[in-house]
C-alpha atoms as a PDB file:
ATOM      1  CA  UNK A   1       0.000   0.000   0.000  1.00  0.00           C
ATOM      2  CA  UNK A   2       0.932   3.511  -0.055  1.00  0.00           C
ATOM      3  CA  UNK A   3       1.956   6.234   1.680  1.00  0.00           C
ATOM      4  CA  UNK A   4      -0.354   9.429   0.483  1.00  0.00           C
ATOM      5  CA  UNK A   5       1.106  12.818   0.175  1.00  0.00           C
ATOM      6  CA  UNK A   6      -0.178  16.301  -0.810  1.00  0.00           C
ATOM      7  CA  UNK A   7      -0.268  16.479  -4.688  1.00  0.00           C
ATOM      8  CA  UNK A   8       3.062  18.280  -5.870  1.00  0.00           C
ATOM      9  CA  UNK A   9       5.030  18.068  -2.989  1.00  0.00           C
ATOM     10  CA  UNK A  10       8.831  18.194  -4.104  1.00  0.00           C
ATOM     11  CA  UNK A  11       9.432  14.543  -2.414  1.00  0.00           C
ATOM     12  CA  UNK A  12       6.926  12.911  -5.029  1.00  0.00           C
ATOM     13  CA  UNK A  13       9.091  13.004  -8.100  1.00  0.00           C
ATOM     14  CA  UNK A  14      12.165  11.220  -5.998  1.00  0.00           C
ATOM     15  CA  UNK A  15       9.855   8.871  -4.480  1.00  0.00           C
ATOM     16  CA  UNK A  16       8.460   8.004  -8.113  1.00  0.00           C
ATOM     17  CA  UNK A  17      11.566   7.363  -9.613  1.00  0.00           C
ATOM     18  CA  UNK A  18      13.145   5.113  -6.436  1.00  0.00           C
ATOM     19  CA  UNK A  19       9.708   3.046  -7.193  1.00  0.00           C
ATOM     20  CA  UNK A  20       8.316   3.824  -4.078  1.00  0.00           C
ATOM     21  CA  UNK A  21       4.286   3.483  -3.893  1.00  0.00           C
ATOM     22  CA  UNK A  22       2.920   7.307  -3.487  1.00  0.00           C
ATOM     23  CA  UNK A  23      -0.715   8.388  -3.857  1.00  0.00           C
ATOM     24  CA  UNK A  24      -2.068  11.713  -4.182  1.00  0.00           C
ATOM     25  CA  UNK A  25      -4.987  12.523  -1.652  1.00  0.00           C
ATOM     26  CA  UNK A  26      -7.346  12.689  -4.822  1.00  0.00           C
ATOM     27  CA  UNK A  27      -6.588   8.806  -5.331  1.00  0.00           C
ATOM     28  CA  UNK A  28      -6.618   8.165  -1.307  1.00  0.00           C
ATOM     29  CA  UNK A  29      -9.704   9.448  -1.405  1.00  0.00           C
ATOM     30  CA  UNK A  30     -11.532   6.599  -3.058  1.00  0.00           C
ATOM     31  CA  UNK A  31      -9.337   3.696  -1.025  1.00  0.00           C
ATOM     32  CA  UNK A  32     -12.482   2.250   1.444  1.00  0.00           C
ATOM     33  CA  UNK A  33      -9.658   1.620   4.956  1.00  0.00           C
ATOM     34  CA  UNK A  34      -8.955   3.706   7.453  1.00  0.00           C
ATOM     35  CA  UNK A  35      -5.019   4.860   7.182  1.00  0.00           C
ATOM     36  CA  UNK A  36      -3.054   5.339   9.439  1.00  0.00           C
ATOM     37  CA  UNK A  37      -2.633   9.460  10.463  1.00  0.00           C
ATOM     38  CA  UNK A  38       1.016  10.064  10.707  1.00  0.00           C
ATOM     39  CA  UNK A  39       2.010  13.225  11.775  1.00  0.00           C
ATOM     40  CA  UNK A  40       5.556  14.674  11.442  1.00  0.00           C
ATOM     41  CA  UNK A  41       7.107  17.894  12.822  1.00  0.00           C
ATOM     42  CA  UNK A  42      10.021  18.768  10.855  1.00  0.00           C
ATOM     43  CA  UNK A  43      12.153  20.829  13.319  1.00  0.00           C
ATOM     44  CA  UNK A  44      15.208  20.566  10.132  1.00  0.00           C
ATOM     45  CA  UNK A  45      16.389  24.062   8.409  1.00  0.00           C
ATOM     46  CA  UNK A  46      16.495  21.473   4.803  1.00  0.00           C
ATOM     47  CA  UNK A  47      12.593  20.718   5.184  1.00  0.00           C
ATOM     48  CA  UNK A  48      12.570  19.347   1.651  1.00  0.00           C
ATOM     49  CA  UNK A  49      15.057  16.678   1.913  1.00  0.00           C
ATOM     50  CA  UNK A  50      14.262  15.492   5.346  1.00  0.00           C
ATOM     51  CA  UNK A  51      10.876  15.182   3.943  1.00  0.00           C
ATOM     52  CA  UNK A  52      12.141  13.189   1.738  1.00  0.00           C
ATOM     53  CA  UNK A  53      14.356  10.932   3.740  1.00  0.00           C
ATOM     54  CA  UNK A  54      11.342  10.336   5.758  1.00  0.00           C
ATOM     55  CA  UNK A  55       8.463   9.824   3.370  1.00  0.00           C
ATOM     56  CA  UNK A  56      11.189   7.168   1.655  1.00  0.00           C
ATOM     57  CA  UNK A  57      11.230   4.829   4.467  1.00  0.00           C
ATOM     58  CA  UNK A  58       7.762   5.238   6.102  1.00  0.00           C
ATOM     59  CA  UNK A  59       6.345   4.493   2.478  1.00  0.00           C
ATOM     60  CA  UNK A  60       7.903   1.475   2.299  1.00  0.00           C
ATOM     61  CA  UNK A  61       5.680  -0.966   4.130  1.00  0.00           C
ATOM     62  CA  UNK A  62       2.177  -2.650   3.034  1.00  0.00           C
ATOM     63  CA  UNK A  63       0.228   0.646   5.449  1.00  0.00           C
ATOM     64  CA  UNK A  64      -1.880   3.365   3.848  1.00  0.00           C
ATOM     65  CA  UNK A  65      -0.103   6.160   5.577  1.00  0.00           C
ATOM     66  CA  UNK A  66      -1.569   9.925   5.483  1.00  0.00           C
ATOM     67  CA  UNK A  67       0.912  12.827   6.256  1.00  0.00           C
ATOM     68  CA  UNK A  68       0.686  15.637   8.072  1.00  0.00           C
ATOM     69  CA  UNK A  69       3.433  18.171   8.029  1.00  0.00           C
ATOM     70  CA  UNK A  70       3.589  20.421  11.380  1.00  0.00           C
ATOM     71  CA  UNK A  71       5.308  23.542  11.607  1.00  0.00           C
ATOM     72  CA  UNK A  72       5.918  25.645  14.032  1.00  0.00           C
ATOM     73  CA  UNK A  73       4.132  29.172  14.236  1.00  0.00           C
ATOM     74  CA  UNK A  74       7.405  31.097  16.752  1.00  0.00           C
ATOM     75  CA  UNK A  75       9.959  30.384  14.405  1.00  0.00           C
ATOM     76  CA  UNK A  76       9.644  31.215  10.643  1.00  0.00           C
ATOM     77  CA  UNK A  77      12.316  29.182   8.814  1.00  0.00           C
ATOM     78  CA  UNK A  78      14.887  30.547   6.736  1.00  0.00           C
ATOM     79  CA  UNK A  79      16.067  27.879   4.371  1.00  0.00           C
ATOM     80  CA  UNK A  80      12.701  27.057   2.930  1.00  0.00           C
ATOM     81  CA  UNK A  81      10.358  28.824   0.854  1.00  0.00           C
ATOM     82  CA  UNK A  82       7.338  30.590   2.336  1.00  0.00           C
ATOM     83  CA  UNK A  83       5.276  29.426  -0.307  1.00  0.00           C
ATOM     84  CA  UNK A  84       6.521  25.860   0.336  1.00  0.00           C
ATOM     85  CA  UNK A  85       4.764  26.164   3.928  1.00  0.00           C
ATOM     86  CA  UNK A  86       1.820  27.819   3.469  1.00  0.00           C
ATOM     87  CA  UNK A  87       1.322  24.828   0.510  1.00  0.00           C
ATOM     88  CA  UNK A  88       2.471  21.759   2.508  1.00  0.00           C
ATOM     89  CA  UNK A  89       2.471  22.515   6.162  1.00  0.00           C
ATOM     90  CA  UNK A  90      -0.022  23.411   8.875  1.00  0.00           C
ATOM     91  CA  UNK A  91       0.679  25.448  12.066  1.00  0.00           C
ATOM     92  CA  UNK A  92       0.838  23.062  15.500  1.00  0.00           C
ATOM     93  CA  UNK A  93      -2.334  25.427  16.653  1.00  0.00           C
ATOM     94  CA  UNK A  94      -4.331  24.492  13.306  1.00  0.00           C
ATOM     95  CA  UNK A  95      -3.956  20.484  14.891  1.00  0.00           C
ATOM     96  CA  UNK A  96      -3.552  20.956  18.367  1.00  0.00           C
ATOM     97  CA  UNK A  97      -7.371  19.270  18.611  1.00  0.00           C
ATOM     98  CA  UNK A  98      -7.101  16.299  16.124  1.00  0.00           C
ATOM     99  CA  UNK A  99      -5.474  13.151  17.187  1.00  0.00           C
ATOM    100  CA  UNK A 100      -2.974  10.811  15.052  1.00  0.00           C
ATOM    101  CA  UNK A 101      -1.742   7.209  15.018  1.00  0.00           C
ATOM    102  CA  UNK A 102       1.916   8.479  15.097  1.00  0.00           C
ATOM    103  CA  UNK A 103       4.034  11.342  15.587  1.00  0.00           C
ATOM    104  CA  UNK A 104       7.170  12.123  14.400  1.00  0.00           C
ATOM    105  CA  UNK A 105       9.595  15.400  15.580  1.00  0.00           C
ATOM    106  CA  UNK A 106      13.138  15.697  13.741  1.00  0.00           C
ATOM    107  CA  UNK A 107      16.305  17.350  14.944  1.00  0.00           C
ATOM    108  CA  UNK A 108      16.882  20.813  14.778  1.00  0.00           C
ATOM    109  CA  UNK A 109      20.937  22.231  14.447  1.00  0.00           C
ATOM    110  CA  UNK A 110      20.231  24.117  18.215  1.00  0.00           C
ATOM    111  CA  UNK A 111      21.616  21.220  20.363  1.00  0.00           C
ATOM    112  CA  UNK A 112      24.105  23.702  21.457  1.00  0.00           C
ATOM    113  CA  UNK A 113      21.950  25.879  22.940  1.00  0.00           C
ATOM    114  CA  UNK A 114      19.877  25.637  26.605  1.00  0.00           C
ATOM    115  CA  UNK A 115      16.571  23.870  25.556  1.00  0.00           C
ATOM    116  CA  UNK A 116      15.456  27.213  27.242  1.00  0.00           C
ATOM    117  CA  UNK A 117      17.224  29.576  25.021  1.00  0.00           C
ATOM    118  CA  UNK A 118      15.675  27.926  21.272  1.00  0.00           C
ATOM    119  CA  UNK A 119      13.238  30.397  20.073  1.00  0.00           C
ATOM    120  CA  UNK A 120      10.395  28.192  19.886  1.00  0.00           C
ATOM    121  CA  UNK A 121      10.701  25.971  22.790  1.00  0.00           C
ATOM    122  CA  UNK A 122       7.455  27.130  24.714  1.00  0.00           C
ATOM    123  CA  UNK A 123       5.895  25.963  21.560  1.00  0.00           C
ATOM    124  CA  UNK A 124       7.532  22.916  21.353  1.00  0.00           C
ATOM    125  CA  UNK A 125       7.068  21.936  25.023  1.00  0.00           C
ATOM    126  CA  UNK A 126       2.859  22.207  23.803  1.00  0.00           C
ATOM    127  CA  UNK A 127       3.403  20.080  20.928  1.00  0.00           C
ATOM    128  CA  UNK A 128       5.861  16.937  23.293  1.00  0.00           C
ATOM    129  CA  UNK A 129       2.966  17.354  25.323  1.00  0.00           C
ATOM    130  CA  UNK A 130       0.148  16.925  22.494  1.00  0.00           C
ATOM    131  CA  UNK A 131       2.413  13.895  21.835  1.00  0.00           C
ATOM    132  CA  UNK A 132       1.800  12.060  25.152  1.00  0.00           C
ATOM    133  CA  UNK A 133      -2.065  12.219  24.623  1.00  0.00           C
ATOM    134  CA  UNK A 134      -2.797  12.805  21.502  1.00  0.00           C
ATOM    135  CA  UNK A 135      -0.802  10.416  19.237  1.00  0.00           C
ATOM    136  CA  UNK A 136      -1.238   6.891  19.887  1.00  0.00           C
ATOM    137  CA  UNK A 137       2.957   6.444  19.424  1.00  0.00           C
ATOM    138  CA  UNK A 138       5.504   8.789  18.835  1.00  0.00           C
ATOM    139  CA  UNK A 139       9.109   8.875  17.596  1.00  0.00           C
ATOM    140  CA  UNK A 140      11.708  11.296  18.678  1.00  0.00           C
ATOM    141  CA  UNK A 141      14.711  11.937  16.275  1.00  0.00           C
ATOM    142  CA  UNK A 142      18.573  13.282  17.437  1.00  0.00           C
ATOM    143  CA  UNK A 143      17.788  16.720  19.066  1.00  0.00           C
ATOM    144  CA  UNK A 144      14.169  15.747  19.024  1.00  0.00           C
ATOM    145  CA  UNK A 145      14.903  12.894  21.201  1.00  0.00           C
ATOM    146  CA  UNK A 146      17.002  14.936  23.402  1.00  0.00           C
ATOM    147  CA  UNK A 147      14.110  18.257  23.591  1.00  0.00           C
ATOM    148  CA  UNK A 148      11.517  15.014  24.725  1.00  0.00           C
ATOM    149  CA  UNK A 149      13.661  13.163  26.813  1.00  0.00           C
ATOM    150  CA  UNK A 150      14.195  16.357  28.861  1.00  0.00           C
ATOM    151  CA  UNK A 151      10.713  17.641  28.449  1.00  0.00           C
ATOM    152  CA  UNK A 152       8.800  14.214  29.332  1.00  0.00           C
ATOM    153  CA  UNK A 153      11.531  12.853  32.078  1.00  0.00           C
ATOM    154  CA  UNK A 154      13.864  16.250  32.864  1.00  0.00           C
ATOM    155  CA  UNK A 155      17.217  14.142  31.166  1.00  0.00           C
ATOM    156  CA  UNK A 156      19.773  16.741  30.842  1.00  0.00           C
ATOM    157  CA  UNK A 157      22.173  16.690  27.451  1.00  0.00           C
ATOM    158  CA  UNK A 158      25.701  17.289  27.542  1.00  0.00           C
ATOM    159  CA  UNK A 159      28.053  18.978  25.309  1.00  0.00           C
ATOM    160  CA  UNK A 160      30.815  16.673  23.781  1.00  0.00           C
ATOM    161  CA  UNK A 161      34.248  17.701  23.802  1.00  0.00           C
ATOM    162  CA  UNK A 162      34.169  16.660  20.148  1.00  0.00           C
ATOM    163  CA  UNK A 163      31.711  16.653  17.157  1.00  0.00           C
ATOM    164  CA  UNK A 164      29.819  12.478  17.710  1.00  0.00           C
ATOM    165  CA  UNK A 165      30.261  12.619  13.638  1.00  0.00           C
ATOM    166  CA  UNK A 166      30.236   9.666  11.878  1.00  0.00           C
ATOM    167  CA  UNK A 167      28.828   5.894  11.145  1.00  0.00           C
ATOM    168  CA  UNK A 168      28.687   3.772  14.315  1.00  0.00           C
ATOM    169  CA  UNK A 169      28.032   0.212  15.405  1.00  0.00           C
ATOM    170  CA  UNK A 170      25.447  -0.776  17.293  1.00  0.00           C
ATOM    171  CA  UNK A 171      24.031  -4.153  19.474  1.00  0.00           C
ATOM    172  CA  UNK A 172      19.929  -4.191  21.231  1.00  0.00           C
ATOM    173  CA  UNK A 173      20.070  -4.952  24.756  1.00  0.00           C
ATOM    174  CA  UNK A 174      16.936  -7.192  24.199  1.00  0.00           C
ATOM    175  CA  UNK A 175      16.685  -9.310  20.540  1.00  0.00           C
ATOM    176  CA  UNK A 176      13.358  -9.305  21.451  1.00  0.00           C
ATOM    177  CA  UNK A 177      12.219  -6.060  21.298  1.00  0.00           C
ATOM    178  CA  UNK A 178       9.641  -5.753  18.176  1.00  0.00           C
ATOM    179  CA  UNK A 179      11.641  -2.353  17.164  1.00  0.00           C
ATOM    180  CA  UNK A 180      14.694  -4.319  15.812  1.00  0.00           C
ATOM    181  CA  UNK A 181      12.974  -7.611  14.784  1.00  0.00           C
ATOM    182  CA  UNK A 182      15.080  -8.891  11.578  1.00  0.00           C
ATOM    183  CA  UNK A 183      17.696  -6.923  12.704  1.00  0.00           C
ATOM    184  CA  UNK A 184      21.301  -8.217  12.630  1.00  0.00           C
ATOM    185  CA  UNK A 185      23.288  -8.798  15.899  1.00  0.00           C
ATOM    186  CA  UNK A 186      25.187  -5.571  14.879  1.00  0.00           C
ATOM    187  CA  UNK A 187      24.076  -3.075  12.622  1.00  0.00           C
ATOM    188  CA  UNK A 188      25.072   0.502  11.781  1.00  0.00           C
ATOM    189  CA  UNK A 189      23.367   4.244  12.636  1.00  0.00           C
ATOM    190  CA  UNK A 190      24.547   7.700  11.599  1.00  0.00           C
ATOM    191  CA  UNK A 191      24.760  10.463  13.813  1.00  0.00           C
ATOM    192  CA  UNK A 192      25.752  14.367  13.594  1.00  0.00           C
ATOM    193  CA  UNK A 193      25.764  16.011  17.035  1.00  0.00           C
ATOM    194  CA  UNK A 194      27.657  18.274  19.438  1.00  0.00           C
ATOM    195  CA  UNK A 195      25.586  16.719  22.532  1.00  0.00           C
ATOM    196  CA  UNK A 196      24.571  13.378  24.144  1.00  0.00           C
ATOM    197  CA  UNK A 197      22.210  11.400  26.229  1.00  0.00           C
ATOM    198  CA  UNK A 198      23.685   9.892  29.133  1.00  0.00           C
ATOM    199  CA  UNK A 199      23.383   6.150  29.943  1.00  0.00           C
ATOM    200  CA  UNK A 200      23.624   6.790  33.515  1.00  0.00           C
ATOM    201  CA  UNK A 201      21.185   9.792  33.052  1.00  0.00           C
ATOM    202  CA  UNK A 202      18.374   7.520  32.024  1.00  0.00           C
ATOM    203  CA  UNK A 203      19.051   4.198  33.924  1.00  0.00           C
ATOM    204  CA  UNK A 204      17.957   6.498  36.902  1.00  0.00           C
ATOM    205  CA  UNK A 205      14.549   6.933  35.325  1.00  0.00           C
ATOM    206  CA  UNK A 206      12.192   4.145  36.123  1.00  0.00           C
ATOM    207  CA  UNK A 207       9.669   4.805  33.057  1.00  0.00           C
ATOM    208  CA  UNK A 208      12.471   4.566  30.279  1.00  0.00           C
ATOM    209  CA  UNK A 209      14.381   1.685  28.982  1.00  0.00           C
ATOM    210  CA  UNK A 210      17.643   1.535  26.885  1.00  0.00           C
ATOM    211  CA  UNK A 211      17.142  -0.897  24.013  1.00  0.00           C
ATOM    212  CA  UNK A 212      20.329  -0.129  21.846  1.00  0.00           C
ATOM    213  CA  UNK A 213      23.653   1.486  22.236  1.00  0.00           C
ATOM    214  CA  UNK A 214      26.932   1.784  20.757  1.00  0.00           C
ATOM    215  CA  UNK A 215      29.950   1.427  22.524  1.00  0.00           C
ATOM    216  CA  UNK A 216      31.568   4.424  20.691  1.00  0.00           C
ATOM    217  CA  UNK A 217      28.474   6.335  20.106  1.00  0.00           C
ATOM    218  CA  UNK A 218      26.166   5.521  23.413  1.00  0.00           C
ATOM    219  CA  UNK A 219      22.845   5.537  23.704  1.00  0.00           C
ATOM    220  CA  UNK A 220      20.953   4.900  20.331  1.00  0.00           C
ATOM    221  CA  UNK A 221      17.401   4.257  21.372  1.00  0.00           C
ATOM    222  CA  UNK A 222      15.305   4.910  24.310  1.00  0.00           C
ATOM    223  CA  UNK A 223      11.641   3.697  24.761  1.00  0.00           C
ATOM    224  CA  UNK A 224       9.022   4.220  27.586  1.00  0.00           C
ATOM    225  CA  UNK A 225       7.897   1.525  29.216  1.00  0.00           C
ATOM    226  CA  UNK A 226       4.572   1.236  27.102  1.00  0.00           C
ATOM    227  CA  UNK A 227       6.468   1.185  24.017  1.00  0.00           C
ATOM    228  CA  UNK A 228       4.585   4.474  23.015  1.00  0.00           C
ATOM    229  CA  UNK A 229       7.245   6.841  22.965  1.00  0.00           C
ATOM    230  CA  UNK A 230      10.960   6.106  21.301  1.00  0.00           C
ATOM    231  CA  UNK A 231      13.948   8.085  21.565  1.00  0.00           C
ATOM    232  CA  UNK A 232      15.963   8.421  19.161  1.00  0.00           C
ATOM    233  CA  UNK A 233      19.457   9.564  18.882  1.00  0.00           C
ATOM    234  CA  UNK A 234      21.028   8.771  15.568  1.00  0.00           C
ATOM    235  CA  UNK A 235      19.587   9.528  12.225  1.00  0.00           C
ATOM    236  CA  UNK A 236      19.239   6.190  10.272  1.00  0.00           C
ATOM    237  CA  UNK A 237      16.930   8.556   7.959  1.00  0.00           C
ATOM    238  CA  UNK A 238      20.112   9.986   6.626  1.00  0.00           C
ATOM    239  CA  UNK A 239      20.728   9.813   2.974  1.00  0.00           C
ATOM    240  CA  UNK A 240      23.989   7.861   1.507  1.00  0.00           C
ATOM    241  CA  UNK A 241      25.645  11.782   1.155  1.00  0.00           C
ATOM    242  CA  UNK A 242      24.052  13.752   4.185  1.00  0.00           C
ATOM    243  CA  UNK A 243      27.531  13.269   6.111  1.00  0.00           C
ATOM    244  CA  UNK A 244      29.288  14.122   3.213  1.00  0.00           C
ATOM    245  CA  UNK A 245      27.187  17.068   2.588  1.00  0.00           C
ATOM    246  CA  UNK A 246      27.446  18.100   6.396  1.00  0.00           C
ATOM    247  CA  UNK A 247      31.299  17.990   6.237  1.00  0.00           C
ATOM    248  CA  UNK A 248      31.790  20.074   3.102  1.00  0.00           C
ATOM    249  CA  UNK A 249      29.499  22.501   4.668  1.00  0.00           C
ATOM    250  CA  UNK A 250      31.192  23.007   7.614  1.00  0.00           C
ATOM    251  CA  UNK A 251      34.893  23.078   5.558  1.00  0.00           C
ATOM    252  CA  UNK A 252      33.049  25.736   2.920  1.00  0.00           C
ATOM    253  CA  UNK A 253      32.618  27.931   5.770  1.00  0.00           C
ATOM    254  CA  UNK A 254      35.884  27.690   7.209  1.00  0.00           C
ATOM    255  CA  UNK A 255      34.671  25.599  10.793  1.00  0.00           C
ATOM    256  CA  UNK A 256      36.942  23.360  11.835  1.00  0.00           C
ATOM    257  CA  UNK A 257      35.082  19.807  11.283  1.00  0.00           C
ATOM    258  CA  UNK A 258      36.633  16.567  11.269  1.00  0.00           C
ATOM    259  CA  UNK A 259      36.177  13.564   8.792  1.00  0.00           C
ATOM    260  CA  UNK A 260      33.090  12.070   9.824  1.00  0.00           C
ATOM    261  CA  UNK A 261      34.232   8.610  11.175  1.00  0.00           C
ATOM    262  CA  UNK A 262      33.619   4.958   9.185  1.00  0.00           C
ATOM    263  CA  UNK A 263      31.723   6.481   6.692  1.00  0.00           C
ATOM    264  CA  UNK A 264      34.438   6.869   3.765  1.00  0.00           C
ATOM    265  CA  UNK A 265      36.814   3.678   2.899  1.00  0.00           C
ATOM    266  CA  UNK A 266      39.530   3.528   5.414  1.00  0.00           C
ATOM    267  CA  UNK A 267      38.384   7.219   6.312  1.00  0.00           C
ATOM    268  CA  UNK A 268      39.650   8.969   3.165  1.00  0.00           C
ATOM    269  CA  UNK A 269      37.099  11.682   2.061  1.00  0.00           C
ATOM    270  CA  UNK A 270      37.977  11.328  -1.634  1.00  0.00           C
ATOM    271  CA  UNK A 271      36.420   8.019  -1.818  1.00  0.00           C
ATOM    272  CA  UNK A 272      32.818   7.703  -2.160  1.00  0.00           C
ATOM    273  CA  UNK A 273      31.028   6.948   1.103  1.00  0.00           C
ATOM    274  CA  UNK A 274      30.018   3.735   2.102  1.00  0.00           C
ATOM    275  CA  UNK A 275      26.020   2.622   3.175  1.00  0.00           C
ATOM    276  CA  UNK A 276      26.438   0.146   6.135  1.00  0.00           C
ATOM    277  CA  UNK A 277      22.520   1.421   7.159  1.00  0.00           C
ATOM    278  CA  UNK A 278      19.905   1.369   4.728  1.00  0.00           C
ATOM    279  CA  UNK A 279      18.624  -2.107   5.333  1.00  0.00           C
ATOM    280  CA  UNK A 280      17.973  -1.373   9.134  1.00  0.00           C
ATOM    281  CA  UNK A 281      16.844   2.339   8.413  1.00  0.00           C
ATOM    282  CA  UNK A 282      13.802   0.588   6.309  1.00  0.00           C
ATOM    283  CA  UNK A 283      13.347  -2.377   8.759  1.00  0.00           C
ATOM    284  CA  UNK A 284      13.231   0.096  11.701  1.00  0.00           C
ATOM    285  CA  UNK A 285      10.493   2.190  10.012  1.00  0.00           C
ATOM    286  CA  UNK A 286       8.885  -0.507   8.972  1.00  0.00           C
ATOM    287  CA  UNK A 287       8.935  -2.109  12.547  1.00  0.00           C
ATOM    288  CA  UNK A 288       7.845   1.058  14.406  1.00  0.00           C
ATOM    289  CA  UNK A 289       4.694   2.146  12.000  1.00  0.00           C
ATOM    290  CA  UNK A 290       3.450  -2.179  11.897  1.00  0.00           C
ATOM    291  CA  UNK A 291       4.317  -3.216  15.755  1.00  0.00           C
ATOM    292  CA  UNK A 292       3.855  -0.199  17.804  1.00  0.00           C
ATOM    293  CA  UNK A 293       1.558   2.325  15.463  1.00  0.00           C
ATOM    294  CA  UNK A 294      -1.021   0.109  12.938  1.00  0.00           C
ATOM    295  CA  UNK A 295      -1.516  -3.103  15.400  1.00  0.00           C
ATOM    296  CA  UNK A 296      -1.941  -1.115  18.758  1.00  0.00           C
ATOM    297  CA  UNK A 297      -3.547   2.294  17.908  1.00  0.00           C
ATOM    298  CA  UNK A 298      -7.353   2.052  18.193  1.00  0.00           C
ATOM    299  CA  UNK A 299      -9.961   2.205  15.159  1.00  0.00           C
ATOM    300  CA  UNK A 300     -11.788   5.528  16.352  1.00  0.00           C
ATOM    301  CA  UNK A 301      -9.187   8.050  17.039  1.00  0.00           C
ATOM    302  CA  UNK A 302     -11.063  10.506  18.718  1.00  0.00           C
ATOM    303  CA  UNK A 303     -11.056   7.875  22.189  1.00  0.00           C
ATOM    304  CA  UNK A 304      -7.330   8.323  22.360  1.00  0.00           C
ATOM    305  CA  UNK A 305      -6.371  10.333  25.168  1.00  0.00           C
END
């Protein structure tokens, strides 16, 4: 089945081409099921390809799957088009009444800063909270899982002494856990951040669970105890180039960034990069939308609370 998206969005023509299964709303609206309403707050400055990124993997299971893009309304972004909001995106006030089968909020390049100090984080705290009660699961990404983790559980962050940039391996605590069902023993997760979660941090907190870290890396993914919210920290969403594109960035602007680590052959930037993740990024979308959104959520939204 597909995943249905607004006609004309910019992600439809890539989508099409990778043969992934998309359907306008025009079609979706003669399909007689009930999809599932996914909801997904893109916190990231390049909206259009982290749409992308996203819409790739969550359309690549056998679920009907309507979109929603949230936005926020005390930060206008900068590196997007106004006319690519006011077309694709709604306003967290225009929703704050409806309810969805899942919830998604992305990173945001602020991890620096006091969760205090972001510009829209009085907004954001409204929509974590929407979250709790008003999507049946939800799925925290990078800085997202870090803004939730402190929001829902007060987990600090804390500033690395270098950039965690880079491809990392990865083991589950529990083989068990629906999440990472098919996955290998050890698989790989990208991740881009100046900040981490702390495994002692969240041991202390009787309503979380750690079900995957890295030993180079740490923490991966948290999960409450319900299963209802996960956390997070790496970005298997990436593309195969995002690092690449990250580091060029940062050397184009003269910032002092370092090869991103076991992503290039033996570390040398002038080879092409290497994808040691795209398996697991689609089986972990896949897992999360079938095990813990489409066969727990209930028929008639409007009960969940």
């Amino acid at each position: 089945m597909p995943i249905n998206i607004p006609k004309d969005l910019p992600a439809q023509a890539t989508l099409s081409e990778e043969n992934i299964f998309v359907m306008t709303e025009d079609r979706a609206l003669s399909q007689d099921i009930r999809p599932l309403r996914i909801a997904i707050v893109n916190l990231m400055p390049t909206k259009i390809t982290t749409e992308t990124q996203l819409l790739r993997l969550l359309g690549n299971s056998p679920l009907q799957v309507n979109i929603v893009f949230v936005t926020t309304a005390s930060y206008q972004p900068k590196h997007v088009p106004q006319e690519h909001l006011e077309r694709f995106y709604v306003e967290f006030d225009k929703v704050r009444h409806e309810k969805f089968d899942g919830m998604i909020v992305t990173g945001a390049p602020v991890e620096n800063l006091p969760f205090e100090a972001v510009d829209y984080w009085e907004e954001l705290k409204e929509i974590l909270d929407f979250s709790l009660h008003n999507a049946f699961s939800s799925l925290y990404i990078c800085w997202g899982a870090q803004a939730a983790l402190y929001r829902h559980y007060g987990v600090p962050k804390h500033p690395l002494p270098q950039k965690m940039f880079g491809v990392f391996q990865h083991t589950t605590h529990n083989k068990t856990e629906k999440l990472f069902r098919g996955f290998d023993d050890t698989f790989h997760v990208p991740h881009s951040r100046h900040t981490e979660t702390r495994h002692e941090d969240v041991s202390k907190v009787a309503g979380l669970s750690i079900l995957s870290e890295s030993p180079q890396s740490g923490i991966f993914v948290v999960s409450s105890q319900n299963g209802r919210q996960i956390y997070a920290t790496g970005h298997l969403e990436y593309d195969a180039t995002t690092l690449q594109d990250e580091y060029l960035r940062d050397l184009s602007r003269g910032m002092p960034s370092q090869v991103p680590l076991h992503y290039y052959p033996e570390d040398d930037p002038q080879k092409a990069p290497l994808v040691k993740w795209r398996a697991h990024a689609h089986l972990f979308f896949s897992n999360w939308l079938n095990y813990y959104v489409y066969q727990e959520t209930p028929y008639v939204l409007n009960g969940l609370g």
